[in-house]
PDB file of N, CA and C in Angstrom:
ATOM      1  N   UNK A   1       0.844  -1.187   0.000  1.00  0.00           N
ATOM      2  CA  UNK A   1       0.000   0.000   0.000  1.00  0.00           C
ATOM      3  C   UNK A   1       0.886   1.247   0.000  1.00  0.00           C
ATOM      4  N   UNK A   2       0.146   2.372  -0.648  1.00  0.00           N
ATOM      5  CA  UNK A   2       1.113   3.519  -0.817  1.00  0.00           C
ATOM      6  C   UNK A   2       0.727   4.814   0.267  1.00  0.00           C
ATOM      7  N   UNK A   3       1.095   4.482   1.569  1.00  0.00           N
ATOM      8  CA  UNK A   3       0.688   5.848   2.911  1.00  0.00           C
ATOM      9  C   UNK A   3       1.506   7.406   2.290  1.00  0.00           C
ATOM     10  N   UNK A   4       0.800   8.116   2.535  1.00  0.00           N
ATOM     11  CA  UNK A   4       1.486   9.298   2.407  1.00  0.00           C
ATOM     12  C   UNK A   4       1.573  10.192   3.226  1.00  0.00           C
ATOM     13  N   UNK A   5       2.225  11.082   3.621  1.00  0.00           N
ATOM     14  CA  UNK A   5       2.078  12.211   4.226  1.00  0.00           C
ATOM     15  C   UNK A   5       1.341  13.335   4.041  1.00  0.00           C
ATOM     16  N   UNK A   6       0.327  13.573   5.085  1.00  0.00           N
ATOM     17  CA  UNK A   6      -0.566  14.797   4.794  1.00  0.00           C
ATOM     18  C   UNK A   6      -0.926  15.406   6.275  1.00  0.00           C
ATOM     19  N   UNK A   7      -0.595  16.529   6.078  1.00  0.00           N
ATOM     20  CA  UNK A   7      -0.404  17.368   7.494  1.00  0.00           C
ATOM     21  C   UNK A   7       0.160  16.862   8.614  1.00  0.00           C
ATOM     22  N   UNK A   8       0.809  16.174   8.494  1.00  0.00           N
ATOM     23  CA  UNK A   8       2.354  15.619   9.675  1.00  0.00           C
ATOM     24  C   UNK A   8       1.135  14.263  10.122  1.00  0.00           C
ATOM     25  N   UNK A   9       0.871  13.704   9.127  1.00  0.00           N
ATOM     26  CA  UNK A   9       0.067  12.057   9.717  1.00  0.00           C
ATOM     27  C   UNK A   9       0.238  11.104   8.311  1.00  0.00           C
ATOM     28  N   UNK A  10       0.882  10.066   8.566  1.00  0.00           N
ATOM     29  CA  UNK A  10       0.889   9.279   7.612  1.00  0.00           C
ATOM     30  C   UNK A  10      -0.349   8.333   7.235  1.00  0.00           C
ATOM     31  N   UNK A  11      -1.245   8.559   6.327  1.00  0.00           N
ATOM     32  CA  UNK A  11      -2.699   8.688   5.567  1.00  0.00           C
ATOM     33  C   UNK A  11      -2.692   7.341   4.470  1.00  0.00           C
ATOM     34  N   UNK A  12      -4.196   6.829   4.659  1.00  0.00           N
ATOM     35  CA  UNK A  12      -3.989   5.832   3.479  1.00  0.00           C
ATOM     36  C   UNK A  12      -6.014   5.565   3.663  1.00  0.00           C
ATOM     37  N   UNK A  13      -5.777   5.873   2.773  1.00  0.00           N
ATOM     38  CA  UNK A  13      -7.790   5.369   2.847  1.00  0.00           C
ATOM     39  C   UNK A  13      -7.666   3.872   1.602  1.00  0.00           C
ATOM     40  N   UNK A  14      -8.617   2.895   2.503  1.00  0.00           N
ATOM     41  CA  UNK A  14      -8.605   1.706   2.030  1.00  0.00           C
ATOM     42  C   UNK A  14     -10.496   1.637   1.496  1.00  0.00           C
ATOM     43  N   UNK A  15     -10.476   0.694   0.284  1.00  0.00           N
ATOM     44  CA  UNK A  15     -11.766   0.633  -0.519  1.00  0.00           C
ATOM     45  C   UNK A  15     -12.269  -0.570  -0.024  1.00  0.00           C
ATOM     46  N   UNK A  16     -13.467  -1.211  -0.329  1.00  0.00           N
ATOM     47  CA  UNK A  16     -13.600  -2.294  -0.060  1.00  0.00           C
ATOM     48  C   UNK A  16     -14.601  -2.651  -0.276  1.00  0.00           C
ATOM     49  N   UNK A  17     -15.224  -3.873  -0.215  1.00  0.00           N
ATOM     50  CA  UNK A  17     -16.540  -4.265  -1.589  1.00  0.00           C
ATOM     51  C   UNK A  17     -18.094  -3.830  -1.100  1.00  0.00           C
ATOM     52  N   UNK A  18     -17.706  -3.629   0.600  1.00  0.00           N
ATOM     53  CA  UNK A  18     -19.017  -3.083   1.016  1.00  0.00           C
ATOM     54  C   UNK A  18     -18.829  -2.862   2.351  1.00  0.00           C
ATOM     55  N   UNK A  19     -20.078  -2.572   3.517  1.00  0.00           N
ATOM     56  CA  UNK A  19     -19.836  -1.652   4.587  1.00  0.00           C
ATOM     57  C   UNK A  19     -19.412  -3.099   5.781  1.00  0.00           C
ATOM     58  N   UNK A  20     -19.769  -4.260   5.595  1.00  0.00           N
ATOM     59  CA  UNK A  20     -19.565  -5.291   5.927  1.00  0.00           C
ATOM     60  C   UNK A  20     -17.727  -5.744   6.070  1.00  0.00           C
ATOM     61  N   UNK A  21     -17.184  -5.466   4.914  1.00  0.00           N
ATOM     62  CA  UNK A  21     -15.923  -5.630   4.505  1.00  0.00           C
ATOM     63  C   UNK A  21     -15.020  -4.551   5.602  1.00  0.00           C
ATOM     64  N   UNK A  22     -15.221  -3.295   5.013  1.00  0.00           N
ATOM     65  CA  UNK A  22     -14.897  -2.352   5.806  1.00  0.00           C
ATOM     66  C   UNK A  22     -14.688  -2.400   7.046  1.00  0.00           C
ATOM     67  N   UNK A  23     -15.973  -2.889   7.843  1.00  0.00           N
ATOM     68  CA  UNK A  23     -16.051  -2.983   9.795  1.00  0.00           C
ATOM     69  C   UNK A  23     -15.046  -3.918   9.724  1.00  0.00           C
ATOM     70  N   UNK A  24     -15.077  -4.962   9.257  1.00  0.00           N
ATOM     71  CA  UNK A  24     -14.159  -6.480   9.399  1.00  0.00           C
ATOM     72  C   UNK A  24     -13.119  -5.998   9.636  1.00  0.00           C
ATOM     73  N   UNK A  25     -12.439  -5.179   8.230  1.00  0.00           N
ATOM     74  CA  UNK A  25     -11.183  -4.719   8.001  1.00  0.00           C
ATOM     75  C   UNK A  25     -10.853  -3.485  10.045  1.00  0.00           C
ATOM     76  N   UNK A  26     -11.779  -2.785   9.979  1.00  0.00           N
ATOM     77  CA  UNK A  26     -11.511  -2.107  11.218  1.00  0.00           C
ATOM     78  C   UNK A  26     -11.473  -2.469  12.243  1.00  0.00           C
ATOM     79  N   UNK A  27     -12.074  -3.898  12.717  1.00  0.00           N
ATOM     80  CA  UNK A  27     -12.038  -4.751  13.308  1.00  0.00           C
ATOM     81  C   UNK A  27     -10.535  -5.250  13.658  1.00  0.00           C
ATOM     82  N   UNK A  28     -10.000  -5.715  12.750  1.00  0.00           N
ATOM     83  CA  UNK A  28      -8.642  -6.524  12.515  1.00  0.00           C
ATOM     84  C   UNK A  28      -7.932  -5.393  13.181  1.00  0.00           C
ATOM     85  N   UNK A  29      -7.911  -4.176  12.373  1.00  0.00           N
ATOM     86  CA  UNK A  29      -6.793  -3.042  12.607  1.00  0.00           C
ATOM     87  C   UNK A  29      -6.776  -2.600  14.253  1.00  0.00           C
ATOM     88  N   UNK A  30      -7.981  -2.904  14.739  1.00  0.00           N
ATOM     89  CA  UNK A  30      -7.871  -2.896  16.459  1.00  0.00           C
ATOM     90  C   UNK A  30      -7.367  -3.497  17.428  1.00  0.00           C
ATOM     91  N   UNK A  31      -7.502  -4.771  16.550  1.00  0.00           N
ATOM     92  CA  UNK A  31      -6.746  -5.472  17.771  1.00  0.00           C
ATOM     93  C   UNK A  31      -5.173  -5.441  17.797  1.00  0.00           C
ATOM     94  N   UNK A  32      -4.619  -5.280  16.164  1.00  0.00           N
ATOM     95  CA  UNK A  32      -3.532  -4.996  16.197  1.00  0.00           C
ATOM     96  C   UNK A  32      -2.793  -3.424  16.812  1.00  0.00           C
ATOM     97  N   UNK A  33      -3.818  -2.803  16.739  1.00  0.00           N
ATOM     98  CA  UNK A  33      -3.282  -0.946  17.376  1.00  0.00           C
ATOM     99  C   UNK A  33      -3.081  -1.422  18.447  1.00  0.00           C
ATOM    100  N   UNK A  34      -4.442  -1.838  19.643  1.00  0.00           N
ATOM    101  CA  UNK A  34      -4.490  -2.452  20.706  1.00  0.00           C
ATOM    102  C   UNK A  34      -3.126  -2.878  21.489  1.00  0.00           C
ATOM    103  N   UNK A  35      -2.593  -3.947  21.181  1.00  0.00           N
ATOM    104  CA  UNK A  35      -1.555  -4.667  20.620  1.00  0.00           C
ATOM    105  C   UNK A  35      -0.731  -3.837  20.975  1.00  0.00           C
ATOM    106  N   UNK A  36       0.058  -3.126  20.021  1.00  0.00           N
ATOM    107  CA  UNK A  36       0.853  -2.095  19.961  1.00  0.00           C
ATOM    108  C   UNK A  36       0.597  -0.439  20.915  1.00  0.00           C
ATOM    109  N   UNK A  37      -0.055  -0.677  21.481  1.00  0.00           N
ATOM    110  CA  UNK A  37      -1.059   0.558  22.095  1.00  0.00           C
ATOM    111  C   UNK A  37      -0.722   1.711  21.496  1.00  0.00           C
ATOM    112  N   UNK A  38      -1.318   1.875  19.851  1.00  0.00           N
ATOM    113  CA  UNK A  38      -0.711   2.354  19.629  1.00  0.00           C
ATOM    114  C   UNK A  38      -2.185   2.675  18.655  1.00  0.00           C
ATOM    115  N   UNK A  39      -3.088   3.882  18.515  1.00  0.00           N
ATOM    116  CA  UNK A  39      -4.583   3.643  18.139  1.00  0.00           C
ATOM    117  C   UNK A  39      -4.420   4.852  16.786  1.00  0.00           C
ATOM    118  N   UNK A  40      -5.226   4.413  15.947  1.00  0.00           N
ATOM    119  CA  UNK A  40      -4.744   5.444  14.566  1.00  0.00           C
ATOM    120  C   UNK A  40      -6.524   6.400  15.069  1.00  0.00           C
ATOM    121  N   UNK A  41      -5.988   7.588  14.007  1.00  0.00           N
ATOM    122  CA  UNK A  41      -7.505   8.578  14.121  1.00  0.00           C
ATOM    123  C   UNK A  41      -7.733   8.031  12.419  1.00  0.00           C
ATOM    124  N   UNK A  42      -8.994   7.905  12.584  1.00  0.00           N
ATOM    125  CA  UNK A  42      -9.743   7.340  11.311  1.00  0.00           C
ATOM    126  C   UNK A  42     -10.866   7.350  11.138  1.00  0.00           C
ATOM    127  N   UNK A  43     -11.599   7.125  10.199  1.00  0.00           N
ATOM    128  CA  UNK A  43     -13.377   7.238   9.600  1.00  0.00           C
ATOM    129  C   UNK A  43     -13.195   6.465   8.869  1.00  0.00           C
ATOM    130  N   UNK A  44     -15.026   6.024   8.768  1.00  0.00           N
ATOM    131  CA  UNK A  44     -15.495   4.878   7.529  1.00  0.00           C
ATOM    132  C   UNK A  44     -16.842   5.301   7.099  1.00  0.00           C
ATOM    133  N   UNK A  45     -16.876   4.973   5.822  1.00  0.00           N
ATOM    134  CA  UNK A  45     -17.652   6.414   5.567  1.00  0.00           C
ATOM    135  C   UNK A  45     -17.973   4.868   4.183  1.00  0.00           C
ATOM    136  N   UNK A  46     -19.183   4.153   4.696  1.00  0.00           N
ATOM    137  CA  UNK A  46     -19.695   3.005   3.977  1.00  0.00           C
ATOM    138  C   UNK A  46     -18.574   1.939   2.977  1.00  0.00           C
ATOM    139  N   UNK A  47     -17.963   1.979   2.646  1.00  0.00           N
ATOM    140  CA  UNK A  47     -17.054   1.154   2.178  1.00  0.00           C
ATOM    141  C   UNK A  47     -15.700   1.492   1.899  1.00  0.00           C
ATOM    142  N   UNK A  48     -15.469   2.614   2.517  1.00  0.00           N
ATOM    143  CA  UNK A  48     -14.033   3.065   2.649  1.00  0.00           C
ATOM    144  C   UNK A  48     -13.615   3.330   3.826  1.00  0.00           C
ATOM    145  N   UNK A  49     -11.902   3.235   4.448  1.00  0.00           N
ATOM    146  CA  UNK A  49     -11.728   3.455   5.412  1.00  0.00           C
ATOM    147  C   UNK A  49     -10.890   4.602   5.378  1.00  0.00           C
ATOM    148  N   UNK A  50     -10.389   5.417   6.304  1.00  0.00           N
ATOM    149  CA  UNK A  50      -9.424   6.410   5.860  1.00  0.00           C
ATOM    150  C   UNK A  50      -8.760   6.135   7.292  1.00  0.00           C
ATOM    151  N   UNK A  51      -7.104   5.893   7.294  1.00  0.00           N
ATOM    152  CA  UNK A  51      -6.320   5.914   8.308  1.00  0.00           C
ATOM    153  C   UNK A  51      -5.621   6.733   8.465  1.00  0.00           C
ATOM    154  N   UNK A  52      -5.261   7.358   9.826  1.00  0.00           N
ATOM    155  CA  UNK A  52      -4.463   8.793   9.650  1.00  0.00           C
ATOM    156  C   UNK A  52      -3.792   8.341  10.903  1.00  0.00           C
ATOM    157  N   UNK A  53      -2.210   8.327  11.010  1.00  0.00           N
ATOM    158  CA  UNK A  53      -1.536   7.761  12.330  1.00  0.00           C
ATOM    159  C   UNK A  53      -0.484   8.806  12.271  1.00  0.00           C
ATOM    160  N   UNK A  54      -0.101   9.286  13.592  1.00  0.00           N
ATOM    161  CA  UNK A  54       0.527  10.268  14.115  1.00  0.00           C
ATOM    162  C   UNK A  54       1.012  10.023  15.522  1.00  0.00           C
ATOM    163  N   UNK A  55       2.275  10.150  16.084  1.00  0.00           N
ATOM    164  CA  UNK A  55       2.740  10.231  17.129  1.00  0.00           C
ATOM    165  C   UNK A  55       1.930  11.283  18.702  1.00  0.00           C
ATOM    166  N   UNK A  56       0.914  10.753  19.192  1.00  0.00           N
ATOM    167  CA  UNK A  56       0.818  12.062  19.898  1.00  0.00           C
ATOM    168  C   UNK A  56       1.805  12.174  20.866  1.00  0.00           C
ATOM    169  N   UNK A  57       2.446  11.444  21.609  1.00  0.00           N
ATOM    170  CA  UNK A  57       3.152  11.624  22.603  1.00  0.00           C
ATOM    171  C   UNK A  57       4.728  12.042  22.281  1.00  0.00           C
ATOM    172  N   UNK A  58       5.217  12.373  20.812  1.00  0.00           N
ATOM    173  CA  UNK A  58       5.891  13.012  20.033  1.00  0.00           C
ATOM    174  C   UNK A  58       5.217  14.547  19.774  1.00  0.00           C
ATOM    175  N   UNK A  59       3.908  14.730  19.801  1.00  0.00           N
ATOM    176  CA  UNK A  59       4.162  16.126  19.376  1.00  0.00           C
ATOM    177  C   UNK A  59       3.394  16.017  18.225  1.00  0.00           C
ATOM    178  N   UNK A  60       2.419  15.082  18.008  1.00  0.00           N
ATOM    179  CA  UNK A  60       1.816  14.582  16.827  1.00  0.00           C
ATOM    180  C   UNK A  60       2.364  14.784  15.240  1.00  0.00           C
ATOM    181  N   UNK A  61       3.812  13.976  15.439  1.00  0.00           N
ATOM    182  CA  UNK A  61       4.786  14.384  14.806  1.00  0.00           C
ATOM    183  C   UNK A  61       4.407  12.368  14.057  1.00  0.00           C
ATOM    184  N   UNK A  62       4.982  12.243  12.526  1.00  0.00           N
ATOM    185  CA  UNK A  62       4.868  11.109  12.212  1.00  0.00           C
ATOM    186  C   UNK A  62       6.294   9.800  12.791  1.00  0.00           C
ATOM    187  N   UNK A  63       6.298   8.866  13.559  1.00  0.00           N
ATOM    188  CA  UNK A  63       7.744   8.275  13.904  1.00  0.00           C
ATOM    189  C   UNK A  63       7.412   6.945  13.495  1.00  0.00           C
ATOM    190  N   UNK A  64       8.710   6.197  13.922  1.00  0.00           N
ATOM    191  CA  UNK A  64       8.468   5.120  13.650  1.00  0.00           C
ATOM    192  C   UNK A  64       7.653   3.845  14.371  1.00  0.00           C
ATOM    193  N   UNK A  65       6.833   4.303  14.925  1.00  0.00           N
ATOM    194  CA  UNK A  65       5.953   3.595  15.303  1.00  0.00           C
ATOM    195  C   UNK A  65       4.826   3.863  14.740  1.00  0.00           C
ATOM    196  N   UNK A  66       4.602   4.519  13.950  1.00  0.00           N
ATOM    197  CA  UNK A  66       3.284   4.742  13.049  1.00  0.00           C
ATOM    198  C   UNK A  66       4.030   3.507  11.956  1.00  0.00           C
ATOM    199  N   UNK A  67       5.098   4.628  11.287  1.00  0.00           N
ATOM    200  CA  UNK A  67       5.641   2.902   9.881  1.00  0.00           C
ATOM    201  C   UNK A  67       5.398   1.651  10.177  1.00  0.00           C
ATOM    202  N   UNK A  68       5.773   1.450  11.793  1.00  0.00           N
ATOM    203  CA  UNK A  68       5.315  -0.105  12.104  1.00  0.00           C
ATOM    204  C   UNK A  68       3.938  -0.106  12.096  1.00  0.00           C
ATOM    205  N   UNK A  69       3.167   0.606  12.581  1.00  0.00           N
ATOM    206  CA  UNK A  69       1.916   0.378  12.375  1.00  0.00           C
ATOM    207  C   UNK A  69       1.266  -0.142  10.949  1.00  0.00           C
ATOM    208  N   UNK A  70       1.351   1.150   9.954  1.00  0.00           N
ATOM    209  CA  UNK A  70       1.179   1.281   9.145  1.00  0.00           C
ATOM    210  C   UNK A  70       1.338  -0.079   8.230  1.00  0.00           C
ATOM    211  N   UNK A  71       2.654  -0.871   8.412  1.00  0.00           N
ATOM    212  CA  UNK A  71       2.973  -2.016   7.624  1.00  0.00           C
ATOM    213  C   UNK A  71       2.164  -3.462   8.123  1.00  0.00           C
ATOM    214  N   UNK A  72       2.016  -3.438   9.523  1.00  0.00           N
ATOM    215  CA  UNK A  72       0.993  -4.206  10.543  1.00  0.00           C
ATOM    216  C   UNK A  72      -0.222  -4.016   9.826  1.00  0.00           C
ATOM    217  N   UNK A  73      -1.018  -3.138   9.595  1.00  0.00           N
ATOM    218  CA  UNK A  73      -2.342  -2.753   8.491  1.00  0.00           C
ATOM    219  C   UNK A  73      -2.784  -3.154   7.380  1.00  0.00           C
ATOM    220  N   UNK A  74      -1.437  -3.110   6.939  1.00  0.00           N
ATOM    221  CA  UNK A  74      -1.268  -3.450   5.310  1.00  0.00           C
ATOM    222  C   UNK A  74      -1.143  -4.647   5.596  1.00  0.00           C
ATOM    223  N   UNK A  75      -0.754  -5.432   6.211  1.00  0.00           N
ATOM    224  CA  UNK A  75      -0.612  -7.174   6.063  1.00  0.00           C
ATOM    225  C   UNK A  75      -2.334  -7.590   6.150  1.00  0.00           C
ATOM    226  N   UNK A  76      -2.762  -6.864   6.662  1.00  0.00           N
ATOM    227  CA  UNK A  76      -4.695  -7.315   6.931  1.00  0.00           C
ATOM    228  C   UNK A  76      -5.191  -6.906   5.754  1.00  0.00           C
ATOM    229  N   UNK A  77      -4.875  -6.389   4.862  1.00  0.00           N
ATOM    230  CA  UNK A  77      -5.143  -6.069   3.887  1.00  0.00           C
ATOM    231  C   UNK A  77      -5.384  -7.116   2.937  1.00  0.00           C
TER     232      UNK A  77
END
C-alpha cells in the first residue's frame, strides 16, 4: 500500500466491496493498534476506510511507530 504524508500524519484510505468488509477490516486493525497501544484517528464512511496515524506523545509528529503500524495494516489487507 502507498501511505502518504498529509499534514504531519501518515494517511492511506482503504476501498472495499461493502460496509460489511470495511467494519471487518476495522475490526482486525484494532486489535492490532491495541496490541501495539498504539490507536490510529480514522473514519469509515460506507465502504471506505481512511487511516491517519501520528505520534501524539511526540508532538503529533509522524515516527516510527506509526511505519510499524502502518505495515501491521497493510498485512490485513
Amino acid at each position: 500500500m502507498s501511505w502518504i504524508v498529509e499534514d504531519n500524519q501518515l494517511t492511506q484510505t482503504f476501498t472495499f466491496k461493502n460496509f460489511k468488509e470495511a467494519w471487518g477490516f476495522m475490526s482486525k486493525v484494532a486489535l492490532v493498534a491495541e496490541k501495539m497501544d498504539h490507536h490510529p484517528n480514522w473514519s469509515n464512511v460506507y465502504n471506505k476506510v481512511t487511516i491517519k496515524l501520528s505520534t501524539h506523545d511526540a508532538g503529533d509528529i509522524v515516527t516510527d511507530l506509526d511505519h510499524k503500524l502502518a505495515a501491521e495494516i497493510d498485512k490485513l489487507v
